[in-house]
Structure formats: C-alpha cells, structure tokens
PDB file of N, CA and C in Angstrom:
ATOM      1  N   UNK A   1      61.774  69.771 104.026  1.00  0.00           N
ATOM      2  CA  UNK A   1      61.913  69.018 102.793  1.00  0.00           C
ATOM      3  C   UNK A   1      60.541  68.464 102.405  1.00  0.00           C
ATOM      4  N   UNK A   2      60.530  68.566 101.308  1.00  0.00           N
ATOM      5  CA  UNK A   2      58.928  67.748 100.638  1.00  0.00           C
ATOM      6  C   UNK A   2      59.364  66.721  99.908  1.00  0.00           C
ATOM      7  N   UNK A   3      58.621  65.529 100.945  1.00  0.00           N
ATOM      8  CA  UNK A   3      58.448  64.109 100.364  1.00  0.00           C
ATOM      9  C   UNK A   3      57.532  63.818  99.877  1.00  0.00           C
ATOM     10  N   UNK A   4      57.777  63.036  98.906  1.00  0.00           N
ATOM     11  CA  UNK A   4      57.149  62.346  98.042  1.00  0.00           C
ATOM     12  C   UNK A   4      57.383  60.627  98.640  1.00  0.00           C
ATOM     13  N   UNK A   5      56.292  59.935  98.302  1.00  0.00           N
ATOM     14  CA  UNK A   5      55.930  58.567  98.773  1.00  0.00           C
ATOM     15  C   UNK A   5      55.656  57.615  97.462  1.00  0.00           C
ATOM     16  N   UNK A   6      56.403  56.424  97.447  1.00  0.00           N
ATOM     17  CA  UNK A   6      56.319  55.094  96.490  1.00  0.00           C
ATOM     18  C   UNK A   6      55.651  54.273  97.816  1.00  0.00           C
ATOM     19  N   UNK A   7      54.791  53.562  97.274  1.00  0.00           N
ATOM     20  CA  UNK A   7      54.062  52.202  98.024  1.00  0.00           C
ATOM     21  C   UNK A   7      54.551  51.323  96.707  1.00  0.00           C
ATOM     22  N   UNK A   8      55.372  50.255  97.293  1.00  0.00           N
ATOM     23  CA  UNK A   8      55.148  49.036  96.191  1.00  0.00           C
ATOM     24  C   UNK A   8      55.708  47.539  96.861  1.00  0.00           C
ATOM     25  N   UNK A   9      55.748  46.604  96.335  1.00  0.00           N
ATOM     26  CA  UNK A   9      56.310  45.286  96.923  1.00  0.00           C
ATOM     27  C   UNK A   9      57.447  45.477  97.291  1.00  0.00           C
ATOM     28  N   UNK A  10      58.179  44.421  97.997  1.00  0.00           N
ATOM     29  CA  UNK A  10      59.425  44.208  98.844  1.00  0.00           C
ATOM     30  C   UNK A  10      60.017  44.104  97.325  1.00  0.00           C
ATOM     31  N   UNK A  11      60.061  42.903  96.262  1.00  0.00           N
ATOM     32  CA  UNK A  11      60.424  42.379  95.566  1.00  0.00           C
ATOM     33  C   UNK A  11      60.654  43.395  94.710  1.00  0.00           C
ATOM     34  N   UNK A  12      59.125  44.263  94.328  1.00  0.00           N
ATOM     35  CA  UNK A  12      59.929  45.089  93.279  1.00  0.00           C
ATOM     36  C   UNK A  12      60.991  46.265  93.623  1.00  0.00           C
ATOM     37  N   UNK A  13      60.908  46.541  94.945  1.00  0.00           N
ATOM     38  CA  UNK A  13      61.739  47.697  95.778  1.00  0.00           C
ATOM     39  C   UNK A  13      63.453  47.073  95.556  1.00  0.00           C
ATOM     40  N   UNK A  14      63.457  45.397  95.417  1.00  0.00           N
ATOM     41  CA  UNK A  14      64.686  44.798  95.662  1.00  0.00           C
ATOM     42  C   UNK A  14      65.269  45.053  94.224  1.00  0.00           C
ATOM     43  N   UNK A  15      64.405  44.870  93.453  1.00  0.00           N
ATOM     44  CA  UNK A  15      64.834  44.396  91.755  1.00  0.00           C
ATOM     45  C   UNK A  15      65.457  46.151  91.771  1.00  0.00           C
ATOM     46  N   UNK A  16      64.869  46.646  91.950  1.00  0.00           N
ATOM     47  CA  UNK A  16      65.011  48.289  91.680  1.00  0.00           C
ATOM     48  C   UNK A  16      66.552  48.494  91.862  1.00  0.00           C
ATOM     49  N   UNK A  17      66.505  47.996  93.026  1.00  0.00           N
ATOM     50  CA  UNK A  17      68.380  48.264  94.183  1.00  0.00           C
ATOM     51  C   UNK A  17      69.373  47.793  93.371  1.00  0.00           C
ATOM     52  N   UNK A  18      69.005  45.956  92.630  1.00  0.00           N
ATOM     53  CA  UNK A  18      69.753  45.486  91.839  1.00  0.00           C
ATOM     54  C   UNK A  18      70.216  45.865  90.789  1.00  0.00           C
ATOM     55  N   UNK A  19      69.055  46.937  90.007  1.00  0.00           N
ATOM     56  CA  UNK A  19      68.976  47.110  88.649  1.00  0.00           C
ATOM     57  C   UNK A  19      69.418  49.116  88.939  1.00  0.00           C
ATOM     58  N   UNK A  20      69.444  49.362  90.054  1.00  0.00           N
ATOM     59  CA  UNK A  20      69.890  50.966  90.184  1.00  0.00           C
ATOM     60  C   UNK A  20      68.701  51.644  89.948  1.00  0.00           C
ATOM     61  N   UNK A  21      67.338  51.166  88.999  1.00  0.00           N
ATOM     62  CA  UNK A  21      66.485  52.054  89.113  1.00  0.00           C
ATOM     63  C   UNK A  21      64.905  51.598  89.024  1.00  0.00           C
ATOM     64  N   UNK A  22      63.769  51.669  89.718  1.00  0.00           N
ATOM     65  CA  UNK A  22      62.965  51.046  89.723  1.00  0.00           C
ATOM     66  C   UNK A  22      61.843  51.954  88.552  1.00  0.00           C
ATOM     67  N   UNK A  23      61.730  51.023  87.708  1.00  0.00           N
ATOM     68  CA  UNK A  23      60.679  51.842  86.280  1.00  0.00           C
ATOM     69  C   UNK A  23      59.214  51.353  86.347  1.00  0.00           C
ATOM     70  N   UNK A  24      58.632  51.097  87.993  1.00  0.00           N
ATOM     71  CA  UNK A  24      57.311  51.229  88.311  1.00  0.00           C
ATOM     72  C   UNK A  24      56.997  49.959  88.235  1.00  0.00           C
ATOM     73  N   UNK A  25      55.488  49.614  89.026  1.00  0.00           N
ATOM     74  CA  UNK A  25      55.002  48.491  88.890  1.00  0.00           C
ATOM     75  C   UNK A  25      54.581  48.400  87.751  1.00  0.00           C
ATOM     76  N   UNK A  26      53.552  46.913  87.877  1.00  0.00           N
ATOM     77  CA  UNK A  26      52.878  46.661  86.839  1.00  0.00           C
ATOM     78  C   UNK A  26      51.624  48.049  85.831  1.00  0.00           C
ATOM     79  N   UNK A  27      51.191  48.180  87.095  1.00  0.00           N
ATOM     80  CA  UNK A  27      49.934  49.401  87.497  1.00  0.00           C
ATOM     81  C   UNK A  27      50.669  50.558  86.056  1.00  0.00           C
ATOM     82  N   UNK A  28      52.109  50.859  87.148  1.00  0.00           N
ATOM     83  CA  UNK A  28      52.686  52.500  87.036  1.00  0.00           C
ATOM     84  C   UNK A  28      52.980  52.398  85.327  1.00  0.00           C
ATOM     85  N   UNK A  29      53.296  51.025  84.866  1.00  0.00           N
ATOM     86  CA  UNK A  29      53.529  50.493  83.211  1.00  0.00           C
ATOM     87  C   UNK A  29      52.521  51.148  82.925  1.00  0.00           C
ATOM     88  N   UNK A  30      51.599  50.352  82.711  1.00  0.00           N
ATOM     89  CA  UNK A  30      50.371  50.479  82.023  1.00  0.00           C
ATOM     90  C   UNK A  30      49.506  52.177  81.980  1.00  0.00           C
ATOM     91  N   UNK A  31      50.241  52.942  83.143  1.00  0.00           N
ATOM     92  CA  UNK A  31      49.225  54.445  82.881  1.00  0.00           C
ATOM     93  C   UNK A  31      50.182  54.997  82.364  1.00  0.00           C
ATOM     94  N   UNK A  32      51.735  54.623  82.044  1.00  0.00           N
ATOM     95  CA  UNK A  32      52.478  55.413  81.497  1.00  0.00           C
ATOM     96  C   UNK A  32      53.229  56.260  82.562  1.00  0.00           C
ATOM     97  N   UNK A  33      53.043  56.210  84.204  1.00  0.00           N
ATOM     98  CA  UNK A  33      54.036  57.162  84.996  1.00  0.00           C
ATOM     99  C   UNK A  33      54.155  56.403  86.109  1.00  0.00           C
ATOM    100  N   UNK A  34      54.927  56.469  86.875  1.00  0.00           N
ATOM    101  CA  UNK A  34      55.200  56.515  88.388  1.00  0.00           C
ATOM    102  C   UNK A  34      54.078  57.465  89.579  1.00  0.00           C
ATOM    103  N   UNK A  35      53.209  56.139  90.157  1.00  0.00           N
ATOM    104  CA  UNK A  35      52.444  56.810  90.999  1.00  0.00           C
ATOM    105  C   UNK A  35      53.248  56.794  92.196  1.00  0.00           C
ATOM    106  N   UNK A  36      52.664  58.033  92.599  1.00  0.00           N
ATOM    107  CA  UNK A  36      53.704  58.624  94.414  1.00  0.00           C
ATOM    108  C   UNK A  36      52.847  59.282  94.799  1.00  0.00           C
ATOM    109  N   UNK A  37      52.653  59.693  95.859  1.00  0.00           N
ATOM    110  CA  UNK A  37      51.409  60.256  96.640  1.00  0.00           C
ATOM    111  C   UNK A  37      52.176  61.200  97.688  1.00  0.00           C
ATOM    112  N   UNK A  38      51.934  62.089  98.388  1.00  0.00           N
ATOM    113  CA  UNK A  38      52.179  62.719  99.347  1.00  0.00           C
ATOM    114  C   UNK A  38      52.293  62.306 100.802  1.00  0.00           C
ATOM    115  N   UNK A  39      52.542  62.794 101.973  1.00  0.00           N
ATOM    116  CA  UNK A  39      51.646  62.160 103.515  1.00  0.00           C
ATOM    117  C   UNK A  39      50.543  62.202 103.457  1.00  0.00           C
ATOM    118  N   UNK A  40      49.964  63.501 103.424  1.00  0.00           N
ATOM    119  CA  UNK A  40      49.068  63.444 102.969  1.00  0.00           C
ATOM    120  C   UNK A  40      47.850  62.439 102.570  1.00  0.00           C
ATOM    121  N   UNK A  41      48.095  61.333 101.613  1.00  0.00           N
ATOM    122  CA  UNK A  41      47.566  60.829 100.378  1.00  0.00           C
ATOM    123  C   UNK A  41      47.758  59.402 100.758  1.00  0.00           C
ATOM    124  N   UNK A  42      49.334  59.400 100.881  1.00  0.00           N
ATOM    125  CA  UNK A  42      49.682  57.746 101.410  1.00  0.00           C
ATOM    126  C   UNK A  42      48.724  56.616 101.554  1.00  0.00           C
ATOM    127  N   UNK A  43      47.755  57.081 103.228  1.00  0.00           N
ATOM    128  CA  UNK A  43      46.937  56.389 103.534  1.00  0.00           C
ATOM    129  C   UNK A  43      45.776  55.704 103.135  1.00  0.00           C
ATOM    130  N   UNK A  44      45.274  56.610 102.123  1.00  0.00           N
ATOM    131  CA  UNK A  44      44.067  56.659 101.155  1.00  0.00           C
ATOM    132  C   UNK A  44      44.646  55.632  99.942  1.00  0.00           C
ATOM    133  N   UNK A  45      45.940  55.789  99.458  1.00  0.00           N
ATOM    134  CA  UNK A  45      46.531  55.011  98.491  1.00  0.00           C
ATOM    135  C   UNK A  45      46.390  53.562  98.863  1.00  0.00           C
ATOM    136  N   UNK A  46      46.810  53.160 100.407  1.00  0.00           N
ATOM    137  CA  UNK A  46      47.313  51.907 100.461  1.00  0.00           C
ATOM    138  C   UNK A  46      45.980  51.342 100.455  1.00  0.00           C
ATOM    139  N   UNK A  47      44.863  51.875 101.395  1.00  0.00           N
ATOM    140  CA  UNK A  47      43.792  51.361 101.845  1.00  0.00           C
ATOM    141  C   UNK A  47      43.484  51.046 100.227  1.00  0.00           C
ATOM    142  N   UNK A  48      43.245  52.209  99.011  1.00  0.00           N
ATOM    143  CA  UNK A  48      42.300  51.677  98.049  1.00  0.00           C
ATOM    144  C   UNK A  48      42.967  50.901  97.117  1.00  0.00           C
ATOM    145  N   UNK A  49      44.190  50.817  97.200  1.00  0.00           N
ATOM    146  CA  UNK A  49      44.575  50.053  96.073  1.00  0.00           C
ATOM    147  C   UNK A  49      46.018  48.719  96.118  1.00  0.00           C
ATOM    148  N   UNK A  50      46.035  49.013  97.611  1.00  0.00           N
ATOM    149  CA  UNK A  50      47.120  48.000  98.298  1.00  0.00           C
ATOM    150  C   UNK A  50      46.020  47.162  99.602  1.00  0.00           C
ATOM    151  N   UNK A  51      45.140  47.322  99.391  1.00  0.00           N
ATOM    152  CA  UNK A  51      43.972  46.380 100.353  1.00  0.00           C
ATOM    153  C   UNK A  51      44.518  45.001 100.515  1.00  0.00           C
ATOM    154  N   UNK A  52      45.006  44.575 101.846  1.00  0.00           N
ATOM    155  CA  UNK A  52      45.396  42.875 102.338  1.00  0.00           C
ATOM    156  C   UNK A  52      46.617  42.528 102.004  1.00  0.00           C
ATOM    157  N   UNK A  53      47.175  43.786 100.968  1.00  0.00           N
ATOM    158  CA  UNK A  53      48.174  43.215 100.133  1.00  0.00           C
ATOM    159  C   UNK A  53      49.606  43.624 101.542  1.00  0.00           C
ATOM    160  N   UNK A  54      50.105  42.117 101.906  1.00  0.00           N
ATOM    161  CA  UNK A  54      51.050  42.252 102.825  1.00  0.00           C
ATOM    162  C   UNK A  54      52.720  42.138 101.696  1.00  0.00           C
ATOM    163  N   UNK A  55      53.531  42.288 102.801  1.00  0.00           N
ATOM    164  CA  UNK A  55      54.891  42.425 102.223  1.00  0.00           C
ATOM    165  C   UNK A  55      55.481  43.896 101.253  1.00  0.00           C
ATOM    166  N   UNK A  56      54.788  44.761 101.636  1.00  0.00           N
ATOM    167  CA  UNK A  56      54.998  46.485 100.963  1.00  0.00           C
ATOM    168  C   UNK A  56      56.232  46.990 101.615  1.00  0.00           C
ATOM    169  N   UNK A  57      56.886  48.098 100.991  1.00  0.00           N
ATOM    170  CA  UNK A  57      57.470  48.981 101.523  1.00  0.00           C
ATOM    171  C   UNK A  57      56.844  50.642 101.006  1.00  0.00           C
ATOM    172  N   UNK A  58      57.715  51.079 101.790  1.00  0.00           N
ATOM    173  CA  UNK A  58      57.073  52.670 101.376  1.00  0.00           C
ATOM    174  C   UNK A  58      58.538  53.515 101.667  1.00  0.00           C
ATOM    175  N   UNK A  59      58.344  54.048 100.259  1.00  0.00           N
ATOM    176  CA  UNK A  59      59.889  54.530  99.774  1.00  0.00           C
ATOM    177  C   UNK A  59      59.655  55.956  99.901  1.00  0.00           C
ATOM    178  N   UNK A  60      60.898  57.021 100.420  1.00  0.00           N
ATOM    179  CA  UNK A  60      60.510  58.290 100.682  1.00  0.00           C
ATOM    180  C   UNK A  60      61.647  58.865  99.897  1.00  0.00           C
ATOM    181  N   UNK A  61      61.019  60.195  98.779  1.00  0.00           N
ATOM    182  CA  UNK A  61      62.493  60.919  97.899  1.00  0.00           C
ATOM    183  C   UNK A  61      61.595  62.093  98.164  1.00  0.00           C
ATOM    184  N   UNK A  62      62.888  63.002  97.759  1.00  0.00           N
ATOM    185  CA  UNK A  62      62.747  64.533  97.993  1.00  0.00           C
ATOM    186  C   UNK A  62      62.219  64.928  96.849  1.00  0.00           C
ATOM    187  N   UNK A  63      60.964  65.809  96.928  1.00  0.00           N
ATOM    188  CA  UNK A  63      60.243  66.261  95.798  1.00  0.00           C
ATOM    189  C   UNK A  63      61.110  66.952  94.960  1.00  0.00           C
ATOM    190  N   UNK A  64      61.780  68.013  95.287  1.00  0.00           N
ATOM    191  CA  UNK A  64      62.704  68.402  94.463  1.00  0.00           C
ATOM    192  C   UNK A  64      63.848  67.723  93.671  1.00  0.00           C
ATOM    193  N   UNK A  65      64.252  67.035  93.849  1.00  0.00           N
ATOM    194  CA  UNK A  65      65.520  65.994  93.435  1.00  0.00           C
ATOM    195  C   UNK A  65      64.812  65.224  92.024  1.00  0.00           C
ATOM    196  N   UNK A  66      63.360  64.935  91.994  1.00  0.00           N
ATOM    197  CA  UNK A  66      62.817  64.595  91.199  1.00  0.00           C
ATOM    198  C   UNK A  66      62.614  65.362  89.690  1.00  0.00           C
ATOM    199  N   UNK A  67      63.622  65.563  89.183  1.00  0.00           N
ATOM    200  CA  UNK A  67      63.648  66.101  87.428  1.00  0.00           C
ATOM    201  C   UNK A  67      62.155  66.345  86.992  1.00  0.00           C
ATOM    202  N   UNK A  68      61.772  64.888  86.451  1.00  0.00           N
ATOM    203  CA  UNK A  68      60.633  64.052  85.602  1.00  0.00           C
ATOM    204  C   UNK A  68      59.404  64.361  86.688  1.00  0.00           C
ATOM    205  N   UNK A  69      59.181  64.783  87.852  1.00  0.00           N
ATOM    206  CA  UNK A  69      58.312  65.047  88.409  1.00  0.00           C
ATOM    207  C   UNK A  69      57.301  65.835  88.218  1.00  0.00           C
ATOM    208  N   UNK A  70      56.185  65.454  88.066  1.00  0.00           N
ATOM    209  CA  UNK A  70      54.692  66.439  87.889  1.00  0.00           C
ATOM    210  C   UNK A  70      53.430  66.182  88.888  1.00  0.00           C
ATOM    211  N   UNK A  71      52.848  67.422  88.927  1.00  0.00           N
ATOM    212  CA  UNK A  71      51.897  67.435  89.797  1.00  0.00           C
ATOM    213  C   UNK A  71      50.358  67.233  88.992  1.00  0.00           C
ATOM    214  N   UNK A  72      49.741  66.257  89.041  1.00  0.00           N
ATOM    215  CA  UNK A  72      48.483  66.491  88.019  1.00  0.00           C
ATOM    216  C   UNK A  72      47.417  65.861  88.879  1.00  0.00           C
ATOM    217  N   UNK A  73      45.899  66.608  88.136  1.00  0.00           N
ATOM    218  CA  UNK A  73      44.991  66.322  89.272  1.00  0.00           C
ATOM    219  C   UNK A  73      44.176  64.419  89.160  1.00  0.00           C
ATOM    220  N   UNK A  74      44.002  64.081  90.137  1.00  0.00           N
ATOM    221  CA  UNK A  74      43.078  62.933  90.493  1.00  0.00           C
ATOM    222  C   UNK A  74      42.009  63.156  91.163  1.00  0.00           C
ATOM    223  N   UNK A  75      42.131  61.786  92.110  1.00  0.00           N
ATOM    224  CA  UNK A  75      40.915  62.067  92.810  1.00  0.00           C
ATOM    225  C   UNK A  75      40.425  63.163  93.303  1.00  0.00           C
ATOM    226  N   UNK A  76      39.160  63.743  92.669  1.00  0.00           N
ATOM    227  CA  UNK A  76      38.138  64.564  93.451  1.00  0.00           C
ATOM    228  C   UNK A  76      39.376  66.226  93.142  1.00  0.00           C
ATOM    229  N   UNK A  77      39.925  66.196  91.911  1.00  0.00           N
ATOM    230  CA  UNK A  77      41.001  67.229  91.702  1.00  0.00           C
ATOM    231  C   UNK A  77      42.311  67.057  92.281  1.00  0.00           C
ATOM    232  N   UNK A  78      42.013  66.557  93.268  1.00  0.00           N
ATOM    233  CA  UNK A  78      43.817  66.258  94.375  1.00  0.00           C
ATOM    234  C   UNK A  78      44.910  66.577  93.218  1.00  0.00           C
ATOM    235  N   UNK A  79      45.997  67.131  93.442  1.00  0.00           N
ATOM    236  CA  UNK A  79      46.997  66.760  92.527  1.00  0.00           C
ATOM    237  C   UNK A  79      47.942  66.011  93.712  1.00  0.00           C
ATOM    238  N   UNK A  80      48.317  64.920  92.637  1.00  0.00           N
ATOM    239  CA  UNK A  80      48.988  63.933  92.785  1.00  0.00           C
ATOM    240  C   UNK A  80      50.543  63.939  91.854  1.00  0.00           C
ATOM    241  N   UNK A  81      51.492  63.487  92.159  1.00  0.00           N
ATOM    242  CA  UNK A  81      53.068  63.521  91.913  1.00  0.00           C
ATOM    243  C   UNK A  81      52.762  62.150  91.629  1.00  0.00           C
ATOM    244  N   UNK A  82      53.484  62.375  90.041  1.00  0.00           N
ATOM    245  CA  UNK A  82      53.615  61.958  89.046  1.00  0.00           C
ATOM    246  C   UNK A  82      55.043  61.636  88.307  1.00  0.00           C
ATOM    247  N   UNK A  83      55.754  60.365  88.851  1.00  0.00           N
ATOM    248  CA  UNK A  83      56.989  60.558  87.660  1.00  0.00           C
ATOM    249  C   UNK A  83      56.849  59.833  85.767  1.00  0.00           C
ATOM    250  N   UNK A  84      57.121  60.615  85.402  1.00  0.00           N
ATOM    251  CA  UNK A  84      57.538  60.323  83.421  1.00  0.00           C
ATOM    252  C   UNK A  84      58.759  59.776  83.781  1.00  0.00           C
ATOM    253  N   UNK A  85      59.275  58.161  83.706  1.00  0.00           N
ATOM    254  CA  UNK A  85      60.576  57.495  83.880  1.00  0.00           C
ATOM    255  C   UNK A  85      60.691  56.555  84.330  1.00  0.00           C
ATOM    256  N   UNK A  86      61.935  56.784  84.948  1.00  0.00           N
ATOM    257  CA  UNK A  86      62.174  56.153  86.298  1.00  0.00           C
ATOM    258  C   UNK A  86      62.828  56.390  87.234  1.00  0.00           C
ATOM    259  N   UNK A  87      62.980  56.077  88.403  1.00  0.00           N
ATOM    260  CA  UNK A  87      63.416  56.644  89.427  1.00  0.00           C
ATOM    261  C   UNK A  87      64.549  56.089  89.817  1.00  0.00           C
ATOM    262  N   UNK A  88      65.931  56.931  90.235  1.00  0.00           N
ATOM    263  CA  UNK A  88      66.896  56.030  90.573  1.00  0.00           C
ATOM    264  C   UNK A  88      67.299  55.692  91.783  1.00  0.00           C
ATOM    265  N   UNK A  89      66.940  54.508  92.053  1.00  0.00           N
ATOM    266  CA  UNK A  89      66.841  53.633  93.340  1.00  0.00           C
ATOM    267  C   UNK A  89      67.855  54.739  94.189  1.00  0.00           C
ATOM    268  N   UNK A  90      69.064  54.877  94.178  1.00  0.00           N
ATOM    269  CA  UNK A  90      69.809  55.718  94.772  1.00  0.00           C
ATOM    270  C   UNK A  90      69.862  57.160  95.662  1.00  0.00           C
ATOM    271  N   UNK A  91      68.240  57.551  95.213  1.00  0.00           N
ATOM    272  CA  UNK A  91      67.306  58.871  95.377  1.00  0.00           C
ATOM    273  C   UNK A  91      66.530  58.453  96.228  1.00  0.00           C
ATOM    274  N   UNK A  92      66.322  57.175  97.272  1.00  0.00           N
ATOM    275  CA  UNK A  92      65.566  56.732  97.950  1.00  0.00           C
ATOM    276  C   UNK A  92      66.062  57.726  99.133  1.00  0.00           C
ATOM    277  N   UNK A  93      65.617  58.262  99.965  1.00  0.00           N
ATOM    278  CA  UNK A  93      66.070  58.670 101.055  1.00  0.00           C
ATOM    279  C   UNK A  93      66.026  57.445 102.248  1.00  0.00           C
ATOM    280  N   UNK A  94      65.153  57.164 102.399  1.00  0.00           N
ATOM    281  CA  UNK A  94      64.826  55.788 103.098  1.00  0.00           C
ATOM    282  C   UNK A  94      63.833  54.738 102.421  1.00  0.00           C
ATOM    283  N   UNK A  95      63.762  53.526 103.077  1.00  0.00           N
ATOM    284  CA  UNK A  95      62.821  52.735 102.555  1.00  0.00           C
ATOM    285  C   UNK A  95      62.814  51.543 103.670  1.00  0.00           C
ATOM    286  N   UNK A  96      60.944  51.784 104.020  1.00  0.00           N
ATOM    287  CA  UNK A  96      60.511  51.270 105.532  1.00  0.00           C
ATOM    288  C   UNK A  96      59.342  49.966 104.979  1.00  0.00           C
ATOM    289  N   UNK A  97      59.302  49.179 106.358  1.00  0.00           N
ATOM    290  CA  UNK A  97      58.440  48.437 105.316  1.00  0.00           C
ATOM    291  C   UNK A  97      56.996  48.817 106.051  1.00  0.00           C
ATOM    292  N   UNK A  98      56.023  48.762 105.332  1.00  0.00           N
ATOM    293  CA  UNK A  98      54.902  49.008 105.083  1.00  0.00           C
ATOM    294  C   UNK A  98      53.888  47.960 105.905  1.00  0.00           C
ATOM    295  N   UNK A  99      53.827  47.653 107.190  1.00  0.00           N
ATOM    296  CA  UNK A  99      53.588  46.488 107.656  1.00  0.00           C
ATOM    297  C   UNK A  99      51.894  45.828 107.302  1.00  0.00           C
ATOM    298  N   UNK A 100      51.643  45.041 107.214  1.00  0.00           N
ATOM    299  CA  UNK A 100      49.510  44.829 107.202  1.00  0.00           C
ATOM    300  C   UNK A 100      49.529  44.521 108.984  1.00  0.00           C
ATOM    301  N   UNK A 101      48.455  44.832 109.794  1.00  0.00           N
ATOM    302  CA  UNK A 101      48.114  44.218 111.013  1.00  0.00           C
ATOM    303  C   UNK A 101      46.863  44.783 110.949  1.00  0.00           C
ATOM    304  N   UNK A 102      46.286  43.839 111.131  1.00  0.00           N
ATOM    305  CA  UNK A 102      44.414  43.312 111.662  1.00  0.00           C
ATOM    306  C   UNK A 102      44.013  44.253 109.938  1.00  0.00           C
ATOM    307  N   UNK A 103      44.361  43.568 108.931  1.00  0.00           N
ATOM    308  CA  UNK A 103      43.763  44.519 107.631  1.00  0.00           C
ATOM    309  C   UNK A 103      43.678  45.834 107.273  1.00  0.00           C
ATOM    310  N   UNK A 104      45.043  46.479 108.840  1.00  0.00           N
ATOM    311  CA  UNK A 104      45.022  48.017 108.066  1.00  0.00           C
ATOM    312  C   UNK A 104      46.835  48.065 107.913  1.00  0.00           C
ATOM    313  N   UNK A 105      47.342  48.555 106.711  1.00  0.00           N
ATOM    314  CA  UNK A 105      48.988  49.206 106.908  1.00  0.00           C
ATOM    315  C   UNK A 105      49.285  50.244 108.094  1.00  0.00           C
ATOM    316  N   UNK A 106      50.196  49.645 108.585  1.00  0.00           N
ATOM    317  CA  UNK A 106      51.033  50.269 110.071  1.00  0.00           C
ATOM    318  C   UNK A 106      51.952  51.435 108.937  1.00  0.00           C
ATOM    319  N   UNK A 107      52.475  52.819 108.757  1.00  0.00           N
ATOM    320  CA  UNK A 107      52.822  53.890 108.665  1.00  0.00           C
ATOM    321  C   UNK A 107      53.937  53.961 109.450  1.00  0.00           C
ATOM    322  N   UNK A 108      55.203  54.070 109.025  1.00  0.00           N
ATOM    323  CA  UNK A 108      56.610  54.546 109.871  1.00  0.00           C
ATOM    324  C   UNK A 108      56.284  55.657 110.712  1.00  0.00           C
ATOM    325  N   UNK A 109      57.070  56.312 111.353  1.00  0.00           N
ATOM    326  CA  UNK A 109      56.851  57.555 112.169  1.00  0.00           C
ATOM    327  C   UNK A 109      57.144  58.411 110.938  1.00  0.00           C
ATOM    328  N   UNK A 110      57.575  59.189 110.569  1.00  0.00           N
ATOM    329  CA  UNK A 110      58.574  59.599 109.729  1.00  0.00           C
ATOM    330  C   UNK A 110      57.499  59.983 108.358  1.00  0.00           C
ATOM    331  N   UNK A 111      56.683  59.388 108.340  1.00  0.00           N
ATOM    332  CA  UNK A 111      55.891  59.285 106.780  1.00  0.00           C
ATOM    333  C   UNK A 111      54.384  60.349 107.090  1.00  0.00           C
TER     334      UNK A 111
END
C-alpha cells in the first residue's frame, strides 16, 4: 500500500474527527492544497517546517483512496502529494502522535 503522510497539531487532527473532515492548516489554506509528504519526505517536512513545534500527530491514508490527490514538483523537483479539498477524517488509516525529544520528532515504527 502507498502512504501518504499529514503532519499537523493534536487540535487540528481533533477538530477534523469532530467536524468528519480536516480542510488543512493554516499553511495548507493559504497555498490553496493539503500538504502530505511521503516516508520518504516526512522527516525533512517536520525538521523544516514543524521545528520545536511539540504536540503533532502524523496521520497515515492510502494514496489511492485519495480522489483530489496530485503529485507536483517541490523541493529541488521532488514531487510531493498534494490534496485540492479536504480530506475525510474517516480515510485516516491511523493517527500516531508525532513526539519532540531533545529537538528532534520521534517517527512511529510504521511511518
């Protein structure tokens, strides 16, 4: 199976559950999509743009299951998975939390 990876707060992961579907952070608003990253990618994500930031989870859905899903390039060309939407909380396969210790994120087994 090919996973796809959400990094985002506890809080907004909760609102998502409440509301059935989470329509991105603040960030994912403002570029217009849902950023998700690969295994791959994950690591590089949290370090550059989740730096210190404690209380994360990291949400895992099946690339395929994803409709609205696109692959487009970023950093250094990478293509990166991309949702147009939102995602329905329900499509989570799991959701682990994302721990901080000594200023680096601890990674589930699994991810």
């Amino acid at each position: 199976m090919n996973l796809v990876y959400k990094i985002c707060s506890r809080g907004e992961w909760d609102a998502a559950v409440r509301s059935g579907r989470f329509s991105g952070s603040a960030a994912d608003r403002a570029d217009g999509f849902i950023h998700l990253s690969t295994g791959g990618q994950m690591r590089e994500t949290a370090a550059r743009h989740f730096k210190d930031v404690d209380d994360l989870v990291l949400v895992a859905f099946a690339a395929d299951d994803l409709a609205a899903l696109r692959w487009e390039p970023s950093r250094g060309g990478d293509l990166f998975p991309h949702v147009y939407g939102s995602l329905p909380a329900a499509q989570a396969l799991w959701v682990k939390p994302l721990d901080l210790i000594g200023g680096t994120h601890r990674f589930p087994d699994e991810s």
